[in-house]
C-alpha atoms as a PDB file:
ATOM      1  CA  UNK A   1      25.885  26.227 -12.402  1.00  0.00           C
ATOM      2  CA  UNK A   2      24.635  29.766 -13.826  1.00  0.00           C
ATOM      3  CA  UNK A   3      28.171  30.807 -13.603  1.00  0.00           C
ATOM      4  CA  UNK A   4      29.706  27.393 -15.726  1.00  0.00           C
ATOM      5  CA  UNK A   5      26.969  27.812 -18.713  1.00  0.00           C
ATOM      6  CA  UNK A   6      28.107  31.651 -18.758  1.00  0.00           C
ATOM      7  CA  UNK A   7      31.646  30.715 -19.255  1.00  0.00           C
ATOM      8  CA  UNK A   8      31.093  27.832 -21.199  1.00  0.00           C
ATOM      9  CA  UNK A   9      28.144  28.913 -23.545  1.00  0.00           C
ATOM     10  CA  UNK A  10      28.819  33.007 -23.243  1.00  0.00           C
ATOM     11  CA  UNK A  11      26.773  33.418 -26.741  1.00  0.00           C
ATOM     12  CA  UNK A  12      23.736  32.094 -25.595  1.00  0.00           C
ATOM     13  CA  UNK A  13      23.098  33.734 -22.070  1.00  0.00           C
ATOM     14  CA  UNK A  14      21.467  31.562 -19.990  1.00  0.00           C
ATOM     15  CA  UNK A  15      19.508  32.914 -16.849  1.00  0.00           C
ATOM     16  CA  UNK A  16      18.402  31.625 -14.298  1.00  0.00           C
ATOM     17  CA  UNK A  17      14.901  31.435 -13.812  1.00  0.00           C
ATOM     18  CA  UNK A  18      13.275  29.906 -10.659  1.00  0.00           C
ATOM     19  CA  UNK A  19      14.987  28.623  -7.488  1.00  0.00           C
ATOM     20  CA  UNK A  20      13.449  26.656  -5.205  1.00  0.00           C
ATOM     21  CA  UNK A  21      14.104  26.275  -1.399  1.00  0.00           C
ATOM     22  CA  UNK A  22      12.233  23.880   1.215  1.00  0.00           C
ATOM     23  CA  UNK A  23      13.428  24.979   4.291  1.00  0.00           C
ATOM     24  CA  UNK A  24      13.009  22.705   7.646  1.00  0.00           C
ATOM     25  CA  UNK A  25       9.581  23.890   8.024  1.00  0.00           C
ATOM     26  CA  UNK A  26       8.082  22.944   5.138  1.00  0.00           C
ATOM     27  CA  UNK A  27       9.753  19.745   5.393  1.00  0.00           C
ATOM     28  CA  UNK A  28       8.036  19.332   8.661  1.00  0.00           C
ATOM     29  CA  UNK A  29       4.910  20.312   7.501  1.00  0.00           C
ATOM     30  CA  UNK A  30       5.710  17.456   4.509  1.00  0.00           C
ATOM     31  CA  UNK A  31       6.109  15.039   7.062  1.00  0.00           C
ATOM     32  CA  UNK A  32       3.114  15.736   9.459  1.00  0.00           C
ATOM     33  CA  UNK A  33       0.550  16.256   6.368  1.00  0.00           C
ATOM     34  CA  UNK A  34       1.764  12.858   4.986  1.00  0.00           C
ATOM     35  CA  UNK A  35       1.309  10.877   8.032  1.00  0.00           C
ATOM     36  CA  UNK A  36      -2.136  12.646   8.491  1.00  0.00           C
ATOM     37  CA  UNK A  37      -2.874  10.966   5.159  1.00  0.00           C
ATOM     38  CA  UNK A  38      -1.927   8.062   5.634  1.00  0.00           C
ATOM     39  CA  UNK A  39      -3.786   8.201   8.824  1.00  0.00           C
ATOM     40  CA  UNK A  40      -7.238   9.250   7.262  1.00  0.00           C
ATOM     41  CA  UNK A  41      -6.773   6.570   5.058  1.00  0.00           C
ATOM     42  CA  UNK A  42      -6.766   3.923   7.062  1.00  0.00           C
ATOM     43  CA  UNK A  43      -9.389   4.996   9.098  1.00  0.00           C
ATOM     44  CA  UNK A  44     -12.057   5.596   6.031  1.00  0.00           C
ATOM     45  CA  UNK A  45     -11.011   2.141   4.923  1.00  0.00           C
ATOM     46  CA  UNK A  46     -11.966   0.389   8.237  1.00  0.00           C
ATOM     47  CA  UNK A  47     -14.946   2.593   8.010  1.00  0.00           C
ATOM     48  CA  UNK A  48     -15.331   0.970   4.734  1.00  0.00           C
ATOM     49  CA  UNK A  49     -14.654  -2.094   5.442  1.00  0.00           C
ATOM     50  CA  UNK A  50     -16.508  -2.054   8.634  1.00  0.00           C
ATOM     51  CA  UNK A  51     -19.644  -1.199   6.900  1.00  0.00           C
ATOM     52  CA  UNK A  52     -19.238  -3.213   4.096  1.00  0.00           C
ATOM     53  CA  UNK A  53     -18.635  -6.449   5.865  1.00  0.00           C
ATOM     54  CA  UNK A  54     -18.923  -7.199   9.559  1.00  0.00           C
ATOM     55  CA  UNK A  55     -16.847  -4.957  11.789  1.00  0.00           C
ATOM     56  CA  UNK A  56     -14.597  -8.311  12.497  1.00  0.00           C
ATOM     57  CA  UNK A  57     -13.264  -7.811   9.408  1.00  0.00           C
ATOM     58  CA  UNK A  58     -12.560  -4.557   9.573  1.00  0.00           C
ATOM     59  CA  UNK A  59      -9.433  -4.528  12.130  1.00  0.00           C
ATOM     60  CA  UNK A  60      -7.625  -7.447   9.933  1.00  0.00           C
ATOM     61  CA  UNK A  61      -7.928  -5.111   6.836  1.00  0.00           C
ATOM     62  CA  UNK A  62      -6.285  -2.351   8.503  1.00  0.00           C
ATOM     63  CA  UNK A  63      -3.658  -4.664  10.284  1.00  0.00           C
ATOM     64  CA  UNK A  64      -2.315  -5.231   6.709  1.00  0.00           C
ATOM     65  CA  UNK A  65      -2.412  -1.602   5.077  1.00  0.00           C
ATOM     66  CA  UNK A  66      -0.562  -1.096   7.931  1.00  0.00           C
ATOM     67  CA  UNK A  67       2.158  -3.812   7.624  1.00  0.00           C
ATOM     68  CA  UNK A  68       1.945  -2.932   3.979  1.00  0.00           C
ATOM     69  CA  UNK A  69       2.773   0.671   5.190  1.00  0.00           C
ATOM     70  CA  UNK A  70       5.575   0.171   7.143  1.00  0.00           C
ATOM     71  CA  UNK A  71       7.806  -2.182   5.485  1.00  0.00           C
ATOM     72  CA  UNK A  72       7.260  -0.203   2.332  1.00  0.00           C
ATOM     73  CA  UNK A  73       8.597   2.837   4.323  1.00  0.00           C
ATOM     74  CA  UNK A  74      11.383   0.511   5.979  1.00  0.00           C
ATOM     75  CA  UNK A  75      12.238  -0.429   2.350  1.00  0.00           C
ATOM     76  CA  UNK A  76      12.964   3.009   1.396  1.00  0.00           C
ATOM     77  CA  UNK A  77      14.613   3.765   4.781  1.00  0.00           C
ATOM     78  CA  UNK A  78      16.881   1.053   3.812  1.00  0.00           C
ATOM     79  CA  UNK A  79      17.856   1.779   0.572  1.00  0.00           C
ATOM     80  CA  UNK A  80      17.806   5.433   1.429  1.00  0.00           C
ATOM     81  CA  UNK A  81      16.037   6.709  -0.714  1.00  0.00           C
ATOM     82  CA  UNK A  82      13.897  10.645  -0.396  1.00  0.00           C
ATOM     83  CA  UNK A  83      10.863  10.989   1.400  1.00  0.00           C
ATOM     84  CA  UNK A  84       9.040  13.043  -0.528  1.00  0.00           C
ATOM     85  CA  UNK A  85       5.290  13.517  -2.025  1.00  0.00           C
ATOM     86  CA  UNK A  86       6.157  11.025  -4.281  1.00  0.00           C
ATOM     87  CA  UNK A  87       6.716   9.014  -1.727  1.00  0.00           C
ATOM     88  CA  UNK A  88       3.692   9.948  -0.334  1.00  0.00           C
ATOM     89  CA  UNK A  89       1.746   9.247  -3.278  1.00  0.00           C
ATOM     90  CA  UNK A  90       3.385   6.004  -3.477  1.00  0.00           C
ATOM     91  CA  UNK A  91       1.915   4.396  -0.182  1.00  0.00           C
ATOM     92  CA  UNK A  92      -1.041   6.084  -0.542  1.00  0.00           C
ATOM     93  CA  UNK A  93      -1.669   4.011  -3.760  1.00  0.00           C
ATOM     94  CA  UNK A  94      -0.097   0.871  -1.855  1.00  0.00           C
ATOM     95  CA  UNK A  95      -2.698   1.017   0.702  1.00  0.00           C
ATOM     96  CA  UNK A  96      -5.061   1.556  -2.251  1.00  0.00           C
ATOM     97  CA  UNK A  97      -4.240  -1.567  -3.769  1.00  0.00           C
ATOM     98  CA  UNK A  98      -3.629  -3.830  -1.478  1.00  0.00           C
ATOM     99  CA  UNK A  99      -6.907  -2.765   0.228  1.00  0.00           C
ATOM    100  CA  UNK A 100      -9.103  -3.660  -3.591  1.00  0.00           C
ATOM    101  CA  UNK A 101      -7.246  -7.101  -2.948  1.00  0.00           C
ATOM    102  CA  UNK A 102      -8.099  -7.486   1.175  1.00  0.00           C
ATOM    103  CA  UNK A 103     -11.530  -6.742  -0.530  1.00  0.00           C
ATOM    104  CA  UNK A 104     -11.686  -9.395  -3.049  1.00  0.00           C
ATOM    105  CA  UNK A 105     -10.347 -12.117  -0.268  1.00  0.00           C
ATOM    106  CA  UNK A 106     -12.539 -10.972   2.399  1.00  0.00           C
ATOM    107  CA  UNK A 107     -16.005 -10.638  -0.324  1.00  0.00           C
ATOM    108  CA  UNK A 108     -15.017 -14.540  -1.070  1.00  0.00           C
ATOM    109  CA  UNK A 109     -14.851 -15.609   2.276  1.00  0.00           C
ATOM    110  CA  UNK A 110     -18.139 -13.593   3.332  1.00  0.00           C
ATOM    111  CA  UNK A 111     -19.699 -15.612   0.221  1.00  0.00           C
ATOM    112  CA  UNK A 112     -18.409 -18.928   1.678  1.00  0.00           C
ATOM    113  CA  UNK A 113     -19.754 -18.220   5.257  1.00  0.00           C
ATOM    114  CA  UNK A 114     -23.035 -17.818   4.175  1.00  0.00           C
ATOM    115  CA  UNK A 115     -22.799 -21.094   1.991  1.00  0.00           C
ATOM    116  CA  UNK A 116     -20.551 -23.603   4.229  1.00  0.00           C
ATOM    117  CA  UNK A 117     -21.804 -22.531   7.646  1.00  0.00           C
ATOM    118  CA  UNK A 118     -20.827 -26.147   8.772  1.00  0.00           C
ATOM    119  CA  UNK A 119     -17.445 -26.273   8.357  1.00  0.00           C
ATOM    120  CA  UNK A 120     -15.248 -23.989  11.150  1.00  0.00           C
ATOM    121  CA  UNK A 121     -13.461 -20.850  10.549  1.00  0.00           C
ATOM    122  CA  UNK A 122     -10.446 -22.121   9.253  1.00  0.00           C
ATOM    123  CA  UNK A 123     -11.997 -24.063   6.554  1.00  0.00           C
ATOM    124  CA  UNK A 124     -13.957 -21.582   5.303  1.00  0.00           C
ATOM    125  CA  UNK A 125     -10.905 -19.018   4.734  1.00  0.00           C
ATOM    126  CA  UNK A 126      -8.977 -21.839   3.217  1.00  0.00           C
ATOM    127  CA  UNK A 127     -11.169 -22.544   0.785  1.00  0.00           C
ATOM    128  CA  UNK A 128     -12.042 -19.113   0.126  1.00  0.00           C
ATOM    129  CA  UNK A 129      -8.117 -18.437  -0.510  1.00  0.00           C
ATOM    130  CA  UNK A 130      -7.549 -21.289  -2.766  1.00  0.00           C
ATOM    131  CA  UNK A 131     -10.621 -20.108  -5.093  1.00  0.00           C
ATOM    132  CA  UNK A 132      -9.053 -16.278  -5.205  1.00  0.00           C
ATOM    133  CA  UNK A 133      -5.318 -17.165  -5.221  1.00  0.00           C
ATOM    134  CA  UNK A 134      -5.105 -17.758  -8.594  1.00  0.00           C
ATOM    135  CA  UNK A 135      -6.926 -14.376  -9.188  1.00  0.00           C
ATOM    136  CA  UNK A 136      -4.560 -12.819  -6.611  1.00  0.00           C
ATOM    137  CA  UNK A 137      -1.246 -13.659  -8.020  1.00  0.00           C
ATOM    138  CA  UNK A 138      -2.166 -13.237 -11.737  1.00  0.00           C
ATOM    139  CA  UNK A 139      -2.866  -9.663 -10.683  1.00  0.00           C
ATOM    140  CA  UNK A 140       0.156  -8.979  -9.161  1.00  0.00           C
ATOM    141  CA  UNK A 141       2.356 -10.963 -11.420  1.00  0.00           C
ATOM    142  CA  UNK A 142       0.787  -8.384 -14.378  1.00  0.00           C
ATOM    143  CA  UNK A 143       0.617  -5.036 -12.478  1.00  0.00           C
ATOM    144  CA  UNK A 144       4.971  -5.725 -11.211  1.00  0.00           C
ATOM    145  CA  UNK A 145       5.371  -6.450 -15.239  1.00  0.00           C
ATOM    146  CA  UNK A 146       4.156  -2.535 -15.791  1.00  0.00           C
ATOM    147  CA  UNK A 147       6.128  -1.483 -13.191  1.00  0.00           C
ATOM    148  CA  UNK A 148       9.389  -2.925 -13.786  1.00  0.00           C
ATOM    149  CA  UNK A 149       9.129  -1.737 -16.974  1.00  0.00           C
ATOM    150  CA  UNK A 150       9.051   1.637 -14.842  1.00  0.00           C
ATOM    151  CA  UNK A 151      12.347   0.316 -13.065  1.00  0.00           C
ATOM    152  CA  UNK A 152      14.131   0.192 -16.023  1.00  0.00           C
ATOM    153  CA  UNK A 153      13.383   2.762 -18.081  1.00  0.00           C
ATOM    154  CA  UNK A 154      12.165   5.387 -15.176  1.00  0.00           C
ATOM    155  CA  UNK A 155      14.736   7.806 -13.685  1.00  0.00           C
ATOM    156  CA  UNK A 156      14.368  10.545 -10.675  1.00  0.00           C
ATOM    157  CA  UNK A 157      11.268  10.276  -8.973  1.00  0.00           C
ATOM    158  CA  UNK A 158       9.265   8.088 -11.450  1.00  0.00           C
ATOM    159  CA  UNK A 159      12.066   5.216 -10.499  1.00  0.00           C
ATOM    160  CA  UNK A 160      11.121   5.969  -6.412  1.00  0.00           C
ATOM    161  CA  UNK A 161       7.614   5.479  -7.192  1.00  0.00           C
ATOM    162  CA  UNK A 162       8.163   2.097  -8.957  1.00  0.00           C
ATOM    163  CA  UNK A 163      10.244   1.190  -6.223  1.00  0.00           C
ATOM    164  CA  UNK A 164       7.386   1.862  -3.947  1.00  0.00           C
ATOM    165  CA  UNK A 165       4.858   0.244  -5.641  1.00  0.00           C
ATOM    166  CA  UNK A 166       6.730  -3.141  -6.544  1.00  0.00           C
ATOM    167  CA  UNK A 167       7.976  -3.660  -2.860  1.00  0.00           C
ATOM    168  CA  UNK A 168       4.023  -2.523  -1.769  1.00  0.00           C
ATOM    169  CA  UNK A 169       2.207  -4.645  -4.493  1.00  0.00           C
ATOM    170  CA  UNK A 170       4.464  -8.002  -3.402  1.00  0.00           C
ATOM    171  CA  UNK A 171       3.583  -7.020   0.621  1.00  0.00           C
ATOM    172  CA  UNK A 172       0.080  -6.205  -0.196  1.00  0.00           C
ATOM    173  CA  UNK A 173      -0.711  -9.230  -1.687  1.00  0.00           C
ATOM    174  CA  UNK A 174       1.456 -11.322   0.956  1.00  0.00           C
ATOM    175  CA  UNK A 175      -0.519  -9.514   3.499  1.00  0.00           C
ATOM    176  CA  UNK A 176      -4.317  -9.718   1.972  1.00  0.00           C
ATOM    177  CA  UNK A 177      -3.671 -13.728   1.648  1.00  0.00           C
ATOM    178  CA  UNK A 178      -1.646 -14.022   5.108  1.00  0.00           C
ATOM    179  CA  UNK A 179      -2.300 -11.047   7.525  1.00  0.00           C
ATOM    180  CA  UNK A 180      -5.873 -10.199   6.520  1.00  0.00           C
ATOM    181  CA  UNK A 181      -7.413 -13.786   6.838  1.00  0.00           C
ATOM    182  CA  UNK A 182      -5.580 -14.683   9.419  1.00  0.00           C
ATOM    183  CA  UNK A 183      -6.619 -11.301  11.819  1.00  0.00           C
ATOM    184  CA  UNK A 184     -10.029 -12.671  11.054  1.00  0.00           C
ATOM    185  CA  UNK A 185     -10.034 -16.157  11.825  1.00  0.00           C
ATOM    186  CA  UNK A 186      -8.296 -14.895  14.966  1.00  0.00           C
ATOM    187  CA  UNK A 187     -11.128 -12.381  15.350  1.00  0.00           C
ATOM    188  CA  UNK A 188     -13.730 -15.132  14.596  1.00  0.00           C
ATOM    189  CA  UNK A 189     -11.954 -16.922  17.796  1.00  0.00           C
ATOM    190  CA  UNK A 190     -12.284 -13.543  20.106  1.00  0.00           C
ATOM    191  CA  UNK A 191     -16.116 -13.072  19.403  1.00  0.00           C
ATOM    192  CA  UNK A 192     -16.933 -16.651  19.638  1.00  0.00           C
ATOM    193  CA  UNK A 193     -14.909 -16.638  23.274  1.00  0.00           C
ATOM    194  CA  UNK A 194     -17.096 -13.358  23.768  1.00  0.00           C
ATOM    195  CA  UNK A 195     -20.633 -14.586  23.205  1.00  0.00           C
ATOM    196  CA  UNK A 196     -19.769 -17.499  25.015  1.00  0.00           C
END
């Protein structure tokens, strides 16, 4: 490239001022320090969650960062696109996100146990879903808008990041209505079988 501006702009001599190699350690390194991330993550959000709720709610909130995680990395496996700290960035605020909306499913259906303690399980977390799905959608609906506007007009990695985040925001809040509240009625089910 040095060599092609020379020829074709010899007035103006361009030099060339920073190269940059990442070798296969580095990469490595990349990889292993990403996954450690995402790791530590997870684990100070069932922490979190743990603390902040009962700890049966706790393993249905990390079930879907993680099935938030992984088809958001199987979505840029398929489409091939880089792993890089973009990338990383990208699930990290994924996990982020769909975690705030785990939280505002699971604080509603906390609220209704306390109030409808008649009604089983399964009631409860319906009626808890249909009073934050409106909430839940709107959310998403207006936070893909932004980033399709990123799709469009973004190039390089600002584009990857979009990508990311629209595939992670439609998972996350598939998985905080679906995955979430279903791990804890199941839950609900194990402890009951427990006690008894």
């Amino acid at each position: 490239i040095e060599r092609a501006m020379q020829e074709e702009f010899p007035d103006a001599e361009p030099t060339l001022r920073k190269v940059e190699f990442v070798g296969p350690q580095v990469g490595k390194k990349l990889r292993n320090d990403g996954i450690l991330a995402m790791i530590y993550a997870i684990a100070g959000i069932l922490a979190y969650v743990a603390f902040r709720f009962n700890f049966h709610f706790a393993p249905g909130a990390v079930l879907a960062l993680a099935h938030d995680s992984v088809i958001t990395i199987g979505v840029f496996a398929l489409f091939g696109l880089e792993f890089n700290l973009t990338f990383v960035a990208a699930i990290l605020t994924v996990i982020g996100y769909s975690v705030n909306d785990t939280i505002v499913v699971y604080d509603r259906i906390r609220e209704n146990l306390t109030r409808i303690r008649s009604q089983p399980i399964e009631q409860v977390v319906n009626s808890s879903l249909n009073e934050v799905l409106n909430r839940t959608v709107l959310t998403s609906v207006t936070t893909v808008l932004a980033l399709i506007g990123l799709l469009i007009m973004g190039f390089g990695e600002i584009r990857d990041f979009a990508i990311a985040m629209t595939f992670g925001v439609v998972i996350g809040t598939y998985s905080s209505i679906y995955v979430a509240s279903t791990a804890t009625i199941y839950l609900e089910h194990l402890m009951k079988k427990l006690r008894a």
